[in-house]
N, C-alpha and C. Protein backbone atom coordinates (compact mmCIF):
# COMPACT_ATOMS: atom_id res chain seq x y z
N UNK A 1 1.35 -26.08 12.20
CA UNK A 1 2.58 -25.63 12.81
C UNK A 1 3.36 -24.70 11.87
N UNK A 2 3.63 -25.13 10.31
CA UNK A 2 4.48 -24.15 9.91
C UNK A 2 3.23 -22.79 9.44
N UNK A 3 1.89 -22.73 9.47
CA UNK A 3 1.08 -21.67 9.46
C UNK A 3 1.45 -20.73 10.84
N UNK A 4 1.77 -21.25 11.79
CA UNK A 4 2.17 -20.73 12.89
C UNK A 4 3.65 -19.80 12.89
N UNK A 5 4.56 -20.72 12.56
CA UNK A 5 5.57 -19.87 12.55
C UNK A 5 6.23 -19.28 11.55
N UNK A 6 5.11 -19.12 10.04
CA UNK A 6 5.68 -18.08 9.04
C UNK A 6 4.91 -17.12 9.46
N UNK A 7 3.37 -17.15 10.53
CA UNK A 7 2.84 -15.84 10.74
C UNK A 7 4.20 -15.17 12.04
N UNK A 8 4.56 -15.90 12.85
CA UNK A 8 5.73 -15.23 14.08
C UNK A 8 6.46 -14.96 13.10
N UNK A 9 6.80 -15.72 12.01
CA UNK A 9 8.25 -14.89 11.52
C UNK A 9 7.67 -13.57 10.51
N UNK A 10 6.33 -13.71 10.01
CA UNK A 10 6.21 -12.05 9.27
C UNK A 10 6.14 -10.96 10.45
N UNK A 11 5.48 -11.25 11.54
CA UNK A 11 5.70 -10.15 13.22
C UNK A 11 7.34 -9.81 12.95
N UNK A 12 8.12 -10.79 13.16
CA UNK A 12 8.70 -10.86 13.77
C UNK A 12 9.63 -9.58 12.47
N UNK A 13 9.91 -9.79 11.20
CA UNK A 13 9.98 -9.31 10.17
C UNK A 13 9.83 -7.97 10.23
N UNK A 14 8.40 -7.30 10.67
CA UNK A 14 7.56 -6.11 9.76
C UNK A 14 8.28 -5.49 11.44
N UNK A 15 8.65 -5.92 12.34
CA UNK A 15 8.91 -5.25 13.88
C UNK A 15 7.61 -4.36 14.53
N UNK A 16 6.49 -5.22 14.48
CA UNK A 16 5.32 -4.43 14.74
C UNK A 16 4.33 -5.42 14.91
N UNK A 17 2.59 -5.35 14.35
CA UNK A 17 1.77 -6.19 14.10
C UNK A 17 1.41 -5.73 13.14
N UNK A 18 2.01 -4.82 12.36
CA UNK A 18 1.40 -3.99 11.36
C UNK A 18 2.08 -5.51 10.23
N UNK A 19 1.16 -5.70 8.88
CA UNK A 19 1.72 -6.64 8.09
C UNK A 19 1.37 -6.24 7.05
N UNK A 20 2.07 -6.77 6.25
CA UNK A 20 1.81 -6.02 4.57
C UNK A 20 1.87 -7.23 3.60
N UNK A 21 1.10 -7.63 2.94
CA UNK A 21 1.01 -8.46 2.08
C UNK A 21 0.05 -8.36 0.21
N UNK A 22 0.71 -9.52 -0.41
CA UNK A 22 -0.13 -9.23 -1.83
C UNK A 22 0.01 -7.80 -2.21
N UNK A 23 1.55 -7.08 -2.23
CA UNK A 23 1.87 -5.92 -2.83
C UNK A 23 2.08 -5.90 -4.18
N UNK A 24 1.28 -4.96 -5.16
CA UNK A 24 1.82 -5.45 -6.63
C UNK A 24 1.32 -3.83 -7.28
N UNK A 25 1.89 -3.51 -8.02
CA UNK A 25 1.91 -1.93 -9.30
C UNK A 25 1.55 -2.32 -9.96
N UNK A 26 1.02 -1.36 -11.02
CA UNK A 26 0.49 -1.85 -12.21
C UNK A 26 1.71 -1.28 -12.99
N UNK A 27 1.44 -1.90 -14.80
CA UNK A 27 2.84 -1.01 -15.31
C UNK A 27 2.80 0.51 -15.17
N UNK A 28 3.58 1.35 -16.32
CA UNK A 28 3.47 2.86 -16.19
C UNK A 28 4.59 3.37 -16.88
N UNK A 29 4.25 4.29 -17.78
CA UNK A 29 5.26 4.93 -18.55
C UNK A 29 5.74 6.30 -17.55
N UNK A 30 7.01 6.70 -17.78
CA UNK A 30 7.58 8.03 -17.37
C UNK A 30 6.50 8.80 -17.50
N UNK A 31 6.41 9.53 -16.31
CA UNK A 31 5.99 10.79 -16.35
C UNK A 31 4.65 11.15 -16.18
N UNK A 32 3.91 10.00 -16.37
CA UNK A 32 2.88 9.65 -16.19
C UNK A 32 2.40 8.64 -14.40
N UNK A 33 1.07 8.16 -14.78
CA UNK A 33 0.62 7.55 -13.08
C UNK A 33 0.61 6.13 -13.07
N UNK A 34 0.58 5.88 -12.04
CA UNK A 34 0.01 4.23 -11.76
C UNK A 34 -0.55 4.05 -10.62
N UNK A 35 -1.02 2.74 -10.03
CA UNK A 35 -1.71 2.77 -9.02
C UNK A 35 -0.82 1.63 -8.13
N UNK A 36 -0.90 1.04 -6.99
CA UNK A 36 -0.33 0.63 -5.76
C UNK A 36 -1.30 -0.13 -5.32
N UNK A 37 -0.97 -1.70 -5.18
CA UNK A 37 -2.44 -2.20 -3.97
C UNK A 37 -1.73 -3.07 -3.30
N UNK A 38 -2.29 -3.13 -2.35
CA UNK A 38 -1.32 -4.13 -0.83
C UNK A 38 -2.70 -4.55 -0.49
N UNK A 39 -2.35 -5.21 1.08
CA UNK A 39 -3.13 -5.59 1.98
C UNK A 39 -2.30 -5.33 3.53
N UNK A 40 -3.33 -4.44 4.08
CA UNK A 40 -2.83 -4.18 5.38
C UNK A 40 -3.33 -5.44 6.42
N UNK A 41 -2.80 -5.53 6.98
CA UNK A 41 -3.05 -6.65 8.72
C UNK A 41 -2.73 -5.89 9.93
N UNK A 42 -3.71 -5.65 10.83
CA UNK A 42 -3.21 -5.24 11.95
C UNK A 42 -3.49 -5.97 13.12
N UNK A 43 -1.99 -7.03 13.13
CA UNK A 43 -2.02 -7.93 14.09
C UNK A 43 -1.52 -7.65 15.42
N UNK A 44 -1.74 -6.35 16.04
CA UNK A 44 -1.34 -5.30 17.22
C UNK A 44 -2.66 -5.65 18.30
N UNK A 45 -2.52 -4.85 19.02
CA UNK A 45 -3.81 -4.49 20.03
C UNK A 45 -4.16 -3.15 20.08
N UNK A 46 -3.53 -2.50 19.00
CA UNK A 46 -3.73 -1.01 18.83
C UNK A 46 -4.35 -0.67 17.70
N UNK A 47 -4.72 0.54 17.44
CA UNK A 47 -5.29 1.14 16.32
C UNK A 47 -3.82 1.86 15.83
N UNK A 48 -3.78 1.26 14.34
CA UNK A 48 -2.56 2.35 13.72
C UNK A 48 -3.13 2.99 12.52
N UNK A 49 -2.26 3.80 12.35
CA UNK A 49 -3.00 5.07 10.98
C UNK A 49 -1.30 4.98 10.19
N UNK A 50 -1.74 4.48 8.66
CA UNK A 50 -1.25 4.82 7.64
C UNK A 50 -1.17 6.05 7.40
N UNK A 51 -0.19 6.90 6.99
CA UNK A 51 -0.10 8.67 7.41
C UNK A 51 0.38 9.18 5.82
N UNK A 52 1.47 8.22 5.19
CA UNK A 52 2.05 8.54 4.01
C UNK A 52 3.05 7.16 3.75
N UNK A 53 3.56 7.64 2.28
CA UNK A 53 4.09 6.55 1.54
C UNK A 53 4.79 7.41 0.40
N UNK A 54 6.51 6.68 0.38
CA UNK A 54 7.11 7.30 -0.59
C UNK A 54 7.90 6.05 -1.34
N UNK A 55 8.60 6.70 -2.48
CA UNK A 55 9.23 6.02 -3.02
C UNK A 55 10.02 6.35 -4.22
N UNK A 56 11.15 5.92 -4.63
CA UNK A 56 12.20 6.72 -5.27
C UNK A 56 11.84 6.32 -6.86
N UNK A 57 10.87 5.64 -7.30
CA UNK A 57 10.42 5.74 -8.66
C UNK A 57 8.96 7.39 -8.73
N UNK A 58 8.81 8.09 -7.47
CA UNK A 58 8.21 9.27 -8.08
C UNK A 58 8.12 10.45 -6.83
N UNK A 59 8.04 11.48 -7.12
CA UNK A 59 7.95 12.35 -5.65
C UNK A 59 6.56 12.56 -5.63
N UNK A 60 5.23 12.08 -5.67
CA UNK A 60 4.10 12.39 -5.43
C UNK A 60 3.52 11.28 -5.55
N UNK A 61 3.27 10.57 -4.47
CA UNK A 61 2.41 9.62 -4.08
C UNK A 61 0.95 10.14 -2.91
N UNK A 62 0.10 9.12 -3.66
CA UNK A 62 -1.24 9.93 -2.67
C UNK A 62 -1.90 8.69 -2.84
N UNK A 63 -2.90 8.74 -1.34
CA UNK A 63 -3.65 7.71 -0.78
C UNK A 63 -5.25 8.67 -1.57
N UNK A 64 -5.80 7.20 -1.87
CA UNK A 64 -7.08 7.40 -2.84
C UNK A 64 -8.07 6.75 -2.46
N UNK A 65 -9.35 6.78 -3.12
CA UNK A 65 -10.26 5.94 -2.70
C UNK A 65 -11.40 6.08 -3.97
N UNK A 66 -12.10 5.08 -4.72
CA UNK A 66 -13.23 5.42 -5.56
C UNK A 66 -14.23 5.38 -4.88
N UNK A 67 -15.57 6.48 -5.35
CA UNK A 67 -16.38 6.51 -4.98
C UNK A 67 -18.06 6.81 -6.20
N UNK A 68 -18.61 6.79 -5.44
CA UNK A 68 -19.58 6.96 -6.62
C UNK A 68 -21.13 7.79 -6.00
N UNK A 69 -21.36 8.69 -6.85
CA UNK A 69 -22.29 9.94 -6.24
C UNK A 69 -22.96 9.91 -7.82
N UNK A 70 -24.45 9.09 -7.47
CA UNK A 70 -25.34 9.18 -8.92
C UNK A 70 -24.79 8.52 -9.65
N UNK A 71 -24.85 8.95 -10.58
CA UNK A 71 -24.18 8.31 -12.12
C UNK A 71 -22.74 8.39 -12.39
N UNK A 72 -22.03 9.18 -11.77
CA UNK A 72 -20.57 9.34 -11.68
C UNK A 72 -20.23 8.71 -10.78
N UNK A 73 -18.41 8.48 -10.94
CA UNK A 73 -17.75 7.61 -10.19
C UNK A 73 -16.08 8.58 -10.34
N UNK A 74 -15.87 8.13 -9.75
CA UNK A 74 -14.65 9.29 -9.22
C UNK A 74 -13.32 8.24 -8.52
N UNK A 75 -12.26 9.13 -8.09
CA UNK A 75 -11.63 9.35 -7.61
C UNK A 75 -11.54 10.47 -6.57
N UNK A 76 -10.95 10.26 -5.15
CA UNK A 76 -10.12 11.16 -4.25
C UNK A 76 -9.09 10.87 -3.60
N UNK A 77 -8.45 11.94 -2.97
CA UNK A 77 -7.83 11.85 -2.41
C UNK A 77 -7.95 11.14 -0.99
N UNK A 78 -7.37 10.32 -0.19
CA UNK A 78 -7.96 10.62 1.62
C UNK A 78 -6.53 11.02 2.21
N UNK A 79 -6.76 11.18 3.33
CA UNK A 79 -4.87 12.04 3.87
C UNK A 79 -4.72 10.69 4.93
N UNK A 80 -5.30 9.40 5.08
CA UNK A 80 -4.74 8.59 5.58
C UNK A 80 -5.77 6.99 5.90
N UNK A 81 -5.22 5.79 6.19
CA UNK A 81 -5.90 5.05 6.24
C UNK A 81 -5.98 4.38 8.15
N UNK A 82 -6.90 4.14 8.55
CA UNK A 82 -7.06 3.87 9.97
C UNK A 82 -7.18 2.14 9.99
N UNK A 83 -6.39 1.79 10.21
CA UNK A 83 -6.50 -0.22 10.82
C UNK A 83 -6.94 -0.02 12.09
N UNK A 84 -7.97 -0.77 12.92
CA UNK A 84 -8.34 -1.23 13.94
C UNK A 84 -7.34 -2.39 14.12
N UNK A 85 -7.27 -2.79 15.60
CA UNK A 85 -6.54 -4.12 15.67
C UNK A 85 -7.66 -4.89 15.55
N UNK A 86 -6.86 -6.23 15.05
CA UNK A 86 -7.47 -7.58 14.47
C UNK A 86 -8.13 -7.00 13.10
N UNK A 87 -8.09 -5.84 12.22
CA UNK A 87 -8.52 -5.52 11.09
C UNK A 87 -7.86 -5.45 9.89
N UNK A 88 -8.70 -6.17 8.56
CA UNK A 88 -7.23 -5.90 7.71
C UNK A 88 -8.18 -5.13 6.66
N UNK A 89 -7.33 -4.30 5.92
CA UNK A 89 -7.78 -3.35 4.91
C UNK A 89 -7.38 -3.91 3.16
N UNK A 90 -8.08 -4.02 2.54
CA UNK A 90 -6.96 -4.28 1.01
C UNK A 90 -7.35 -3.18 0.17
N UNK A 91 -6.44 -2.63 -0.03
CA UNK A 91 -6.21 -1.47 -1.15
C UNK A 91 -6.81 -2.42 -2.82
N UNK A 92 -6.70 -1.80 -3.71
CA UNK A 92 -7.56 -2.81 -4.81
C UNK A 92 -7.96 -2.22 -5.99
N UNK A 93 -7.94 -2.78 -7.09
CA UNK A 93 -8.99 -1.87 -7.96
C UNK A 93 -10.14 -1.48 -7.58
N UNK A 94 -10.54 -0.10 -7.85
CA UNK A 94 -11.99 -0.40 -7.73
C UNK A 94 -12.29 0.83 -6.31
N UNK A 95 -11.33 0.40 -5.42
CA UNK A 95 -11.23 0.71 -3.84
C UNK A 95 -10.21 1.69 -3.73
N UNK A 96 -10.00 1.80 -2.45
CA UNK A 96 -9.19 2.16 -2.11
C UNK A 96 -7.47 1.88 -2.90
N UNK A 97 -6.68 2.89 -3.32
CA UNK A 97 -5.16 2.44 -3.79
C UNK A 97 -4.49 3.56 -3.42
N UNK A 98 -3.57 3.46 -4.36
CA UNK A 98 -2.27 4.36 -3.68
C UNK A 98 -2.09 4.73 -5.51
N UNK A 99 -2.09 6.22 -5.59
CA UNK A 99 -2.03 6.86 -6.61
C UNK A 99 0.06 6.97 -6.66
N UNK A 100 0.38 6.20 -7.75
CA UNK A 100 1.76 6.54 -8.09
C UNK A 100 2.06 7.53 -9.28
N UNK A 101 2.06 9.46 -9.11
CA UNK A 101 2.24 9.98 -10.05
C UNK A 101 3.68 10.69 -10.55
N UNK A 102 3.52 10.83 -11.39
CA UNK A 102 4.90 11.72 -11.78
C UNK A 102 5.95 10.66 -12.52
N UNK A 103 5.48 9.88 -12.94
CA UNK A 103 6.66 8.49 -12.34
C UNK A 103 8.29 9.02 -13.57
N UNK A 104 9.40 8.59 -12.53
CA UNK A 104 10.58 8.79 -13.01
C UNK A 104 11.04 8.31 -13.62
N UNK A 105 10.19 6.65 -14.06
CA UNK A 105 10.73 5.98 -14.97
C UNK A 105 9.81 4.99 -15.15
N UNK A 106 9.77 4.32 -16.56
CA UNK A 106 8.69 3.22 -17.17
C UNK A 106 9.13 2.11 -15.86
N UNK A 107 7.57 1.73 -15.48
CA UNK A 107 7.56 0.53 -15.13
C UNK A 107 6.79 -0.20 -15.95
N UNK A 108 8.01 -1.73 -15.91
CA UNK A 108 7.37 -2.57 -17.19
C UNK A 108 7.00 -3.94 -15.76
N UNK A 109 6.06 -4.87 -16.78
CA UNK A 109 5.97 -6.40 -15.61
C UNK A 109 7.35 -6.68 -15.38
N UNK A 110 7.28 -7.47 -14.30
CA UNK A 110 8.31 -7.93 -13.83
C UNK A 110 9.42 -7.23 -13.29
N UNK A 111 9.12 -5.76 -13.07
CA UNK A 111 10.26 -4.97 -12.28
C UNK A 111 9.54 -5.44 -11.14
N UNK A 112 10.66 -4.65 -10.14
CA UNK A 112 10.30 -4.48 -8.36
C UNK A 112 10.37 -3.13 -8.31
N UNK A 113 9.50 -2.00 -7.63
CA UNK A 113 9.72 -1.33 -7.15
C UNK A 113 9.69 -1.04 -5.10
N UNK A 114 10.71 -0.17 -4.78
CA UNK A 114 10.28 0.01 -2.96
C UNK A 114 9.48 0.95 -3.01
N UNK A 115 8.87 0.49 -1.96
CA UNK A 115 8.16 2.08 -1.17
C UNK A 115 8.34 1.81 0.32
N UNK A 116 7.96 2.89 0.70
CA UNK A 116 8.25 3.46 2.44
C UNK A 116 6.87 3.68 2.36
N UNK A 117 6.53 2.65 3.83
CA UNK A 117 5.45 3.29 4.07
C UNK A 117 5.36 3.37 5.56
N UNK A 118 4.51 4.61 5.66
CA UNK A 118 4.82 5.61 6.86
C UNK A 118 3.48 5.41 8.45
N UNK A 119 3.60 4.77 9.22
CA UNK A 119 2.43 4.60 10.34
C UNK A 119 3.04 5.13 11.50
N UNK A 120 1.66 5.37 12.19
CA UNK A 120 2.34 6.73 13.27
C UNK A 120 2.65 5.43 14.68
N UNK A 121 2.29 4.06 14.99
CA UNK A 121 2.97 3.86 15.77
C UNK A 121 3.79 2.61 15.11
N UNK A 122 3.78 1.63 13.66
CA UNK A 122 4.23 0.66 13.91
C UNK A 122 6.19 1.44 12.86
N UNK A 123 5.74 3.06 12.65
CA UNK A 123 6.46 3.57 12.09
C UNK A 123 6.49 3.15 10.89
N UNK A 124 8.26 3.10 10.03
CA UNK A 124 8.25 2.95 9.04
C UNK A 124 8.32 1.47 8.28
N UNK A 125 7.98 0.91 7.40
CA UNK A 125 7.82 -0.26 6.98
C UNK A 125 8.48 -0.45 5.34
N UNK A 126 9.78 -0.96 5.19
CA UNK A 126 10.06 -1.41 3.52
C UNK A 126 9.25 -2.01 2.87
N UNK A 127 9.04 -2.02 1.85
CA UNK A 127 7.99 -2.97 1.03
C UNK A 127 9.17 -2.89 -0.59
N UNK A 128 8.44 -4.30 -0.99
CA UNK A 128 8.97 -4.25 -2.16
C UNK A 128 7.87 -4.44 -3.10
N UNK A 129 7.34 -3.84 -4.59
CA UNK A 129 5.93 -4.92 -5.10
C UNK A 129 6.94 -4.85 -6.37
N UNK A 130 5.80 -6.08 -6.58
CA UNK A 130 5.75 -6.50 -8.45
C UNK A 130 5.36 -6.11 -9.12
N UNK A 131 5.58 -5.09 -10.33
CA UNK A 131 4.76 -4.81 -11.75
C UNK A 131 4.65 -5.61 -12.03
N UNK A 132 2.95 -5.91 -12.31
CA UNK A 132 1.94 -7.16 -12.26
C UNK A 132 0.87 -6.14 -13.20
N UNK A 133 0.32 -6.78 -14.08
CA UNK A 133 -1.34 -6.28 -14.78
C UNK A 133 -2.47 -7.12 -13.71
């Protein structure tokens, strides 16, 4: 029962089925990057698309993904992430993250930073994470 109604009350919360959970940054000195990992839920009956993501610790945030071609391993860019309903995505080391560059100011453990993040139908969504290693 209360598994039941902390999932109605995160719906009820995020104003969508879109859900966001296990948000956490890594640290990061000024001026320099960091990375972003969540977990998406798409508890809708729709397909939603992650489009963009901002936030007032940097003006250049970008959706990423590692990959690996031969012996190299990389980084890119992607210009967005697609949830199926009933699908959940986790951003991650390794995977898929959210590139935080430029940054305006040291993040040390234990700050919070927001971000906005941007879906074309469950719209916009607050988040707060933890500088976490």
């Amino acid at each position: 029962m209360k598994i039941l109604i902390a999932a109605l009350l995160m719906l009820f919360v995020s104003g969508s089925g879109i859900i966001i959970k296990d948000q956490w940054v890594r640290p990061g000195a000024e001026k320099m990057s960091t990375a972003f990992y969540f977990t998406i839920e798409n508890r809708s009956n729709e397909i939603d698309t992650l489009y963009s993501i901002d936030s007032g610790v940097s003006d250049m945030i970008q959706m990423h993904e590692t990959y690996s071609k031969g012996d190299l391993t990389g980084m890119r860019e992607i210009g967005q992430i697609v949830i199926s309903p009933g699908e959940k995505v986790t951003l991650e080391p390794g995977g898929m993250h959210i590139m935080v560059m430029k940054l305006k100011k040291d993040l040390k453990i234990g700050d919070k930073v927001d971000f906005n993040l941007h879906f074309r139908k469950a719209g916009e969504l607050k988040i707060t994470a933890d500088v976490k290693e």
